[in-house]
N, C-alpha and C. Protein backbone atom coordinates (compact mmCIF):
# COMPACT_ATOMS: atom_id res chain seq x y z
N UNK A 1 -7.74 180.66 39.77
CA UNK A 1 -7.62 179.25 39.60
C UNK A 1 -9.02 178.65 39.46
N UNK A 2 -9.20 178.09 38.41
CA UNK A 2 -10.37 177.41 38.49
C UNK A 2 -10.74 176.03 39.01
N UNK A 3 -11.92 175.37 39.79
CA UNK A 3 -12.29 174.72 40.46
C UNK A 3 -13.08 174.03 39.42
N UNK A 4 -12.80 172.30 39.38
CA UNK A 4 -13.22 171.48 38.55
C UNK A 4 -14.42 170.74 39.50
N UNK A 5 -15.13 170.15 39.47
CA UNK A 5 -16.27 169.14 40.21
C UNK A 5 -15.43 167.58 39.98
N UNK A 6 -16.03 166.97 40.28
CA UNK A 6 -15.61 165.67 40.26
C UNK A 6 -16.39 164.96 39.06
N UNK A 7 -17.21 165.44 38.80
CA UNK A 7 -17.59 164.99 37.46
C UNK A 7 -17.17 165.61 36.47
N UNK A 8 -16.86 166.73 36.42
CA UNK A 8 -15.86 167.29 35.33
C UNK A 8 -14.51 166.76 34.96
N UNK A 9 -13.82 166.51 35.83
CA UNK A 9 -12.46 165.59 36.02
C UNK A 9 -12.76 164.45 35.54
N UNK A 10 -13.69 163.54 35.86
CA UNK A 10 -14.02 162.23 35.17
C UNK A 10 -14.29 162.65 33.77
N UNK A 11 -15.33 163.70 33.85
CA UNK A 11 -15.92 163.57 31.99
C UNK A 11 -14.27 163.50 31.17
N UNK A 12 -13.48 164.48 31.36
CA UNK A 12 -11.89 165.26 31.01
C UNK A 12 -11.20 163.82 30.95
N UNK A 13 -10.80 163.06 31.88
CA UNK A 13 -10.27 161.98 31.74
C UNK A 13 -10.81 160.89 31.08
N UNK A 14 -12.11 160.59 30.92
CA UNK A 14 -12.60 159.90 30.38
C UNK A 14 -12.56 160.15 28.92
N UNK A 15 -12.29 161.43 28.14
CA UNK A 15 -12.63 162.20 26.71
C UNK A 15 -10.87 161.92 26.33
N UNK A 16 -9.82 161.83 27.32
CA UNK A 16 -7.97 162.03 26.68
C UNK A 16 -8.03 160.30 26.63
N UNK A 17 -8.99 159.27 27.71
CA UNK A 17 -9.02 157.96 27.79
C UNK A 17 -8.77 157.90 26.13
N UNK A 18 -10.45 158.42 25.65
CA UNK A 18 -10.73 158.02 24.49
C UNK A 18 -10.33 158.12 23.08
N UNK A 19 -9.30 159.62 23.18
CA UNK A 19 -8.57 159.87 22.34
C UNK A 19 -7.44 159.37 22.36
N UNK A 20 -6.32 159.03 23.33
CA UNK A 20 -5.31 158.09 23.30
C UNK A 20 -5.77 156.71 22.63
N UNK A 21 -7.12 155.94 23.21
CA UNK A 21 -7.21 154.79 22.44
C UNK A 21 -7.37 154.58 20.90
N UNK A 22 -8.12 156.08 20.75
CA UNK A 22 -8.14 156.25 18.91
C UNK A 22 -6.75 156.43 18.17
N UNK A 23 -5.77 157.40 18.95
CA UNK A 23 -4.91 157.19 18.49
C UNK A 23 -3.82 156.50 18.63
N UNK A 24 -3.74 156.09 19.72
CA UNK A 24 -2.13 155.25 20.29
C UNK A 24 -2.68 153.53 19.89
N UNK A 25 -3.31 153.37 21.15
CA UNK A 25 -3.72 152.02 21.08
C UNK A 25 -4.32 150.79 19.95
N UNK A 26 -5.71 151.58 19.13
CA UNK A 26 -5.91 151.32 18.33
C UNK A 26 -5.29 150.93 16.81
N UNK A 27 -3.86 151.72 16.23
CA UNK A 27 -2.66 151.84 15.50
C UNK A 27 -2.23 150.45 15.93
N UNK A 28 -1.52 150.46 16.95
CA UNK A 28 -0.59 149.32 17.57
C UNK A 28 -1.64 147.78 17.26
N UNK A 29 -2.89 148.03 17.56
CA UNK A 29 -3.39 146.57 18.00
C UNK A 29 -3.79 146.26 16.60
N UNK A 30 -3.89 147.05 15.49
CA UNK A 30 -3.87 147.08 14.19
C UNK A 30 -3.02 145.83 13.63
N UNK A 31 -1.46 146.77 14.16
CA UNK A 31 -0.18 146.17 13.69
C UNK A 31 0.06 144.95 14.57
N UNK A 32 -0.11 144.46 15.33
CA UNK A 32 0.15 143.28 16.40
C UNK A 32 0.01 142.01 15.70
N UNK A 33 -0.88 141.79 14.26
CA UNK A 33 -0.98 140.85 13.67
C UNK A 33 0.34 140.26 12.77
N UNK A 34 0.52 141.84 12.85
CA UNK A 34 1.80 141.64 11.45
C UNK A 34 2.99 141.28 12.15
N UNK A 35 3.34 141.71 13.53
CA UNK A 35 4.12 141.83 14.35
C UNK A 35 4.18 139.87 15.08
N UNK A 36 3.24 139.22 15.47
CA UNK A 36 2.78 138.03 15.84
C UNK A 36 3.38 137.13 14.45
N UNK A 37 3.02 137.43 13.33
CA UNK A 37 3.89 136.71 12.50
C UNK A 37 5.38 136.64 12.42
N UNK A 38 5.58 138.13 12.31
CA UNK A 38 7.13 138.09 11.59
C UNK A 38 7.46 137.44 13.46
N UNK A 39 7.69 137.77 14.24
CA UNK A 39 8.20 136.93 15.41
C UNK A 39 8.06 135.63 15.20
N UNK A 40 6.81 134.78 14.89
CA UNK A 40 6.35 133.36 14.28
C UNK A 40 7.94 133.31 13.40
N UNK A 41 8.04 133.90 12.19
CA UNK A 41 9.24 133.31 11.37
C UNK A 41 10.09 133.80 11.77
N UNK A 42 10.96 134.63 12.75
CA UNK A 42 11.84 134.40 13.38
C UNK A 42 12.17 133.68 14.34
N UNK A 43 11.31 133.04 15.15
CA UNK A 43 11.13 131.62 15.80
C UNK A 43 12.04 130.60 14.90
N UNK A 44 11.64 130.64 14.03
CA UNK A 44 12.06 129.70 12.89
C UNK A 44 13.64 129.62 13.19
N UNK A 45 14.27 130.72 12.99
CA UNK A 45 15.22 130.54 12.75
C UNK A 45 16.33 130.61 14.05
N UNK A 46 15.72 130.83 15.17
CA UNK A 46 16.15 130.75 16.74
C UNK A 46 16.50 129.06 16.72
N UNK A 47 17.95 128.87 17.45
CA UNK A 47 18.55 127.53 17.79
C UNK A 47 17.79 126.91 18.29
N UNK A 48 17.29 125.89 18.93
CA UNK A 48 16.96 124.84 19.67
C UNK A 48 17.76 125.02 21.22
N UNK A 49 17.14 124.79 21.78
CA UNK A 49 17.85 124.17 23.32
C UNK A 49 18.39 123.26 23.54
N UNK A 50 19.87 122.53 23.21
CA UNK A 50 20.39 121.25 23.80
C UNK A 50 19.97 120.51 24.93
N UNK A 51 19.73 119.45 25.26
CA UNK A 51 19.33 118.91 26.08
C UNK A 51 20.99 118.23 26.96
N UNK A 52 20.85 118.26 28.13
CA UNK A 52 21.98 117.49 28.84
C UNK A 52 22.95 116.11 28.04
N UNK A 53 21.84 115.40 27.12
CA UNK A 53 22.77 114.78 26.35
C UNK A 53 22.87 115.16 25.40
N UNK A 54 22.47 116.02 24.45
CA UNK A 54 23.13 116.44 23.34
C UNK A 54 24.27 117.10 23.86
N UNK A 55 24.30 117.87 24.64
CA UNK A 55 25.39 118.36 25.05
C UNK A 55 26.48 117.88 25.51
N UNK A 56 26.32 116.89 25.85
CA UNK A 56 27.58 116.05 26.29
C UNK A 56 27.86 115.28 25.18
N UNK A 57 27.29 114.52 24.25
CA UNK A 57 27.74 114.37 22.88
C UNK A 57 28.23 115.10 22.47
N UNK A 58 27.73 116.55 22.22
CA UNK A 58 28.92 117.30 21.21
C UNK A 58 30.36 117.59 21.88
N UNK A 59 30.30 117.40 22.95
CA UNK A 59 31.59 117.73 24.13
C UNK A 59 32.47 116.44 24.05
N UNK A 60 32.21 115.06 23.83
CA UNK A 60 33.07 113.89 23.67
C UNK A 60 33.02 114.03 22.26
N UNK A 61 32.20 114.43 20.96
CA UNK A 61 32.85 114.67 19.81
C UNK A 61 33.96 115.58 19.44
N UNK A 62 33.95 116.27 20.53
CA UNK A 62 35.10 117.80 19.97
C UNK A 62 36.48 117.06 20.98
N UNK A 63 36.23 116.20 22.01
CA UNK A 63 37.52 115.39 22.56
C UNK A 63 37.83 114.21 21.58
N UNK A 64 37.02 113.80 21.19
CA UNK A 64 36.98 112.71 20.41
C UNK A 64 38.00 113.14 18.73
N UNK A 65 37.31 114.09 18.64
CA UNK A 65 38.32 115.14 17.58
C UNK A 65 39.43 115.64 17.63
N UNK A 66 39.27 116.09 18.75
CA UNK A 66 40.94 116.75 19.23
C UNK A 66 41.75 116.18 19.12
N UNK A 67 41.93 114.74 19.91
CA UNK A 67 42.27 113.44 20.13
C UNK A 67 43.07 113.13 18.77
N UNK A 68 41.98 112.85 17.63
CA UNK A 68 42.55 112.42 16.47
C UNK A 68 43.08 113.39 15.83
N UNK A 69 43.08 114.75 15.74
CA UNK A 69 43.76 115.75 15.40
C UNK A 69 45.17 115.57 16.16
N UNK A 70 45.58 115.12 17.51
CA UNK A 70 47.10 115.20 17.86
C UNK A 70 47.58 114.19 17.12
N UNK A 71 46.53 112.91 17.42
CA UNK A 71 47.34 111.68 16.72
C UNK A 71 48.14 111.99 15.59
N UNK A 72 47.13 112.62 14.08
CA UNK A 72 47.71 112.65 13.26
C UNK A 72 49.07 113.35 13.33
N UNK A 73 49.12 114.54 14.14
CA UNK A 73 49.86 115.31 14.13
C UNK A 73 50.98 115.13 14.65
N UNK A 74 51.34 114.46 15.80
CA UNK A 74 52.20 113.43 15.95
C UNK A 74 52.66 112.59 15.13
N UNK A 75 52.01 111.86 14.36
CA UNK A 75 52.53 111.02 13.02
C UNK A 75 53.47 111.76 11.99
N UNK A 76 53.06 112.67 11.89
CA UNK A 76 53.36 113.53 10.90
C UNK A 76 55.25 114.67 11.42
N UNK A 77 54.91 114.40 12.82
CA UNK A 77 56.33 115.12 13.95
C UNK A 77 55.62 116.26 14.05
N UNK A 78 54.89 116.84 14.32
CA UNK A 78 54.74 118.06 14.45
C UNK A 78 53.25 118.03 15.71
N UNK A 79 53.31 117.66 16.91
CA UNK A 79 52.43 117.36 17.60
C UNK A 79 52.61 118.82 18.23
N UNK A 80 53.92 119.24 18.21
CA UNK A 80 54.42 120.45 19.35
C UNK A 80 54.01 121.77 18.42
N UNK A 81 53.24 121.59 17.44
CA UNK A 81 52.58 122.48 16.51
C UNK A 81 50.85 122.48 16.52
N UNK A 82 50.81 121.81 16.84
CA UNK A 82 49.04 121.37 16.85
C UNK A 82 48.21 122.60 17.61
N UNK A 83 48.71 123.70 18.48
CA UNK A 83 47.57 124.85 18.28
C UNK A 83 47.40 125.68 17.13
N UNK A 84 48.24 125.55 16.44
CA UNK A 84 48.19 126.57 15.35
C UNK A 84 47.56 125.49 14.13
N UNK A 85 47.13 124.18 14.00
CA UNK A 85 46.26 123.83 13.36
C UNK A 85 44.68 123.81 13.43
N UNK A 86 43.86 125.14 12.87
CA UNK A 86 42.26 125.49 13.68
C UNK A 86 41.74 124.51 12.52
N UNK A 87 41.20 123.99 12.47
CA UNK A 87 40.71 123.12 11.44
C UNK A 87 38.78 122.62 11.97
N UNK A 88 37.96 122.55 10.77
CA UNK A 88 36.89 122.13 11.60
C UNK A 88 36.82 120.43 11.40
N UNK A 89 37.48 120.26 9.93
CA UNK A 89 37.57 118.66 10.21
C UNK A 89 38.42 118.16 10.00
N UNK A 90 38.76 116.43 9.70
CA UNK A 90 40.12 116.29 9.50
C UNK A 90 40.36 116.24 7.99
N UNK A 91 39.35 116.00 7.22
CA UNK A 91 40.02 116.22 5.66
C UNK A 91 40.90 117.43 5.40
N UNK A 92 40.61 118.36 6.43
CA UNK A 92 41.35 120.06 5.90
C UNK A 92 42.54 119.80 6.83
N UNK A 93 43.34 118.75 7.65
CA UNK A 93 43.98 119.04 8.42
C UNK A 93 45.12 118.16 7.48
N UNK A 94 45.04 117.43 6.86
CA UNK A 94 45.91 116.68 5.81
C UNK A 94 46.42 117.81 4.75
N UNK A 95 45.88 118.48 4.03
CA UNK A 95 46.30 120.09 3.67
C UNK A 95 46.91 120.96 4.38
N UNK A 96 46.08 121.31 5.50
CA UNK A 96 47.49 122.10 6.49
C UNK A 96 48.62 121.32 6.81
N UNK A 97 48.66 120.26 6.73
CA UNK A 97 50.49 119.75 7.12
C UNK A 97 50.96 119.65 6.18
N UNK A 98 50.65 119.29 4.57
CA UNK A 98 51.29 119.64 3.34
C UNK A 98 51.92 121.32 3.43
N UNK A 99 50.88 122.22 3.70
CA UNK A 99 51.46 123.49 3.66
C UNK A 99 52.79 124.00 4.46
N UNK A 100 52.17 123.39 5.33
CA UNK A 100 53.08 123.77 7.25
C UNK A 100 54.17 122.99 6.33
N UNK A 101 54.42 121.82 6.14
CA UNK A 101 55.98 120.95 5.40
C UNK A 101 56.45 121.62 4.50
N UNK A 102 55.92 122.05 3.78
CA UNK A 102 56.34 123.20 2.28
C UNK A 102 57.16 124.08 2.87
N UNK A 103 56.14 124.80 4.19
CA UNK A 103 57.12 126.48 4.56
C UNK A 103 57.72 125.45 5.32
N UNK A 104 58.15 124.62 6.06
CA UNK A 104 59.26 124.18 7.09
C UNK A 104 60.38 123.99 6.06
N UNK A 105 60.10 122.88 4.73
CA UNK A 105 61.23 123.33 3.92
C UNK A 105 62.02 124.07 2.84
N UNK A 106 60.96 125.50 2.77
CA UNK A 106 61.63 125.96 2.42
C UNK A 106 62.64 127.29 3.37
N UNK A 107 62.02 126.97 4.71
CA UNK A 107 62.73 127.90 5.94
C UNK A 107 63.97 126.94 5.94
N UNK A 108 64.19 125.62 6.06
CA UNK A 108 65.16 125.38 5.94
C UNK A 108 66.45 125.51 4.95
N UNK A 109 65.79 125.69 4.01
CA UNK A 109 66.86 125.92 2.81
C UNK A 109 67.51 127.17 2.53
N UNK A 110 66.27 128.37 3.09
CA UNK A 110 66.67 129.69 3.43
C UNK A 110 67.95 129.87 4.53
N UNK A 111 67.69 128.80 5.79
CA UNK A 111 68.89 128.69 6.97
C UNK A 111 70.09 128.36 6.89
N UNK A 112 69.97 126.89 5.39
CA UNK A 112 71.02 126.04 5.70
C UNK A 112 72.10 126.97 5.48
N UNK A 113 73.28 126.13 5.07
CA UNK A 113 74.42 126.90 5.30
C UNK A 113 74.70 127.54 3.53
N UNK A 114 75.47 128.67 3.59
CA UNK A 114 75.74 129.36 2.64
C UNK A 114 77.40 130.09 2.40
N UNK A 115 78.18 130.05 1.81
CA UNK A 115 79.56 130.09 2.12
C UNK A 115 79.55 131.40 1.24
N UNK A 116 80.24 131.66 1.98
CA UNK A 116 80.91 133.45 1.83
C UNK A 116 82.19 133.61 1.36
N UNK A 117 82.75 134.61 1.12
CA UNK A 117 84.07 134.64 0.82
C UNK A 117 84.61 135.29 2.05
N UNK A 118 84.62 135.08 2.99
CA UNK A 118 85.44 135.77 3.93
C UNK A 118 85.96 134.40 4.74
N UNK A 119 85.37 133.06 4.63
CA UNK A 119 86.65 132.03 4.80
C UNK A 119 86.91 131.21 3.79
N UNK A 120 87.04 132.02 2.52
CA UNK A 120 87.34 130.90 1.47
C UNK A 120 89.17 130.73 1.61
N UNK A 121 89.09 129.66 1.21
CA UNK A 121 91.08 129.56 1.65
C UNK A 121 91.76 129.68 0.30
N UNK A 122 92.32 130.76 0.25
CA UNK A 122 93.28 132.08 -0.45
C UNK A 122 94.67 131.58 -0.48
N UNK A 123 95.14 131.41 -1.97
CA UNK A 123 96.60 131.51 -1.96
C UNK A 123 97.63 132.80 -1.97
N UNK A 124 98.95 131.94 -1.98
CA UNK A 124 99.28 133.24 -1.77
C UNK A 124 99.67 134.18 -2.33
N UNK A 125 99.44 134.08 -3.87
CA UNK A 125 99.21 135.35 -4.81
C UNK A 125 97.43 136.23 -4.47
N UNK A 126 96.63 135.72 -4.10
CA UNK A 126 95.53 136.15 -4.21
C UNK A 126 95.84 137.66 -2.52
N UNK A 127 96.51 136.87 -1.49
CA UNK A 127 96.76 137.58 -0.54
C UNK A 127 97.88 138.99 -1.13
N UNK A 128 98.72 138.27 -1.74
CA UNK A 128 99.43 139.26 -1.80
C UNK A 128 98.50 140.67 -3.14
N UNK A 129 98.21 140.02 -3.74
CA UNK A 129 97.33 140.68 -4.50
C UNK A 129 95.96 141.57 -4.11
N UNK A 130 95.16 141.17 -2.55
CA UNK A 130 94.19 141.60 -1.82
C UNK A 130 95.56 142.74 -0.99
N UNK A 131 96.24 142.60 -0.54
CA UNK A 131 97.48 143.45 -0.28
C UNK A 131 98.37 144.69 -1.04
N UNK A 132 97.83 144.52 -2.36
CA UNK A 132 98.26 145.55 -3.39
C UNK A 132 99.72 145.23 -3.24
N UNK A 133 100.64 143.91 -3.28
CA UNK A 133 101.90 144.03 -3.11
C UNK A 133 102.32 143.07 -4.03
N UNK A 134 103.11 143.96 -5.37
CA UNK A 134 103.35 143.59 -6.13
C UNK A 134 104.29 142.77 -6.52
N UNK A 135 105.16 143.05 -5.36
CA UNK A 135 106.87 142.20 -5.89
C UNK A 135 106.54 140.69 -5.08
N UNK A 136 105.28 140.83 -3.97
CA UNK A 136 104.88 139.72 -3.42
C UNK A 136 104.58 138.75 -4.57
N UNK A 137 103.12 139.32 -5.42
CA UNK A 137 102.74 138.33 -6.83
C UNK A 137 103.92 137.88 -7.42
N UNK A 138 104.93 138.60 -8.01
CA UNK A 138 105.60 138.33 -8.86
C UNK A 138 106.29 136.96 -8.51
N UNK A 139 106.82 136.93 -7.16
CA UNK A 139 108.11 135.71 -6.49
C UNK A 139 106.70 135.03 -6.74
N UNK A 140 105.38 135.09 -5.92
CA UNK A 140 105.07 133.50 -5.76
C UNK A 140 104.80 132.95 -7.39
N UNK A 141 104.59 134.14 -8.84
CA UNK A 141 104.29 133.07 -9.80
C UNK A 141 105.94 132.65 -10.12
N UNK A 142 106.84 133.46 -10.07
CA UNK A 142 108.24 133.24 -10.20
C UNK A 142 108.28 132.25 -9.48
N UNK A 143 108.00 131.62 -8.34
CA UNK A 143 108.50 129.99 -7.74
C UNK A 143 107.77 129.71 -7.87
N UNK A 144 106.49 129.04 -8.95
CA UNK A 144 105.99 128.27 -9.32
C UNK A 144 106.43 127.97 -10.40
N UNK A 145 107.54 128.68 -11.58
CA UNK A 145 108.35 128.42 -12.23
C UNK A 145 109.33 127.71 -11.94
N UNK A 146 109.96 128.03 -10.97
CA UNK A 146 111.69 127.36 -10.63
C UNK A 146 111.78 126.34 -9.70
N UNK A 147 110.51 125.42 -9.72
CA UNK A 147 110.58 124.69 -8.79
C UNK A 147 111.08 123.67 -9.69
């Protein structure tokens, strides 16, 4: 094992000092300029901090909004629909209730009523005839003769 002095250890540390700074340090503090900018223009584009009253302004504008978003929507009957209108303002919310009214009527027209033949009211050749019973047809057109 070899035995270093204390000035050997310093010279040694002092010589990796100097080569890390040539290569590590020196590189980096190079680039730090370029690095100090582009952060500068991303600054730029970082939000602002609201202040206690901006913030509470935008909080009575979005009640203030809401507000007139039920009204209308109420006007219109459809207040008990108003989460499913996301809208950011109200010009686009006059369009969604045109749409929303369109599909309400045409779901209705799809529902209303539609008549089937299973209670249409049947005489009584048609029965006897759904019956395959022939001498039945014959009497009822035969007494529509001899009456």
């Amino acid at each position: 094992m070899a035995d270093f002095t204390q000035a050997q250890v310093d010279e040694m540390i002092k010589k990796e000092k100097e080569k890390w700074i040539k290569e590590e340090l020196k590189p980096l503090q190079k680039k730090e300029k370029e690095y100090k900018t582009t952060i500068d223009e991303l600054k730029k584009y970082k939000p602002k901090e609201l202040t206690k009253e901006e913030k509470a302004l935008q909080e009575k504008e979005l009640e203030l909004f809401n507000k007139e978003k039920n009204l209308i929507l109420k006007e219109n009957g459809l207040a008990e629909f108003g989460e499913f209108f996301n809208v950011q303002k109200i010009d686009e919310l006059d369009e969604k209730i045109k749409q929303f009214n369109n599909i309400l009527k045409e779901k209705k027209i799809d529902n209303s009523y539609k008549p089937d033949d299973k209670h249409k009211n049947t005489d009584k050749y048609s029965q006897f005839e759904k019956n395959k019973d022939t001498v039945g047809m014959i009497s009822t057109k035969l007494s529509k003769i001899f009456k």
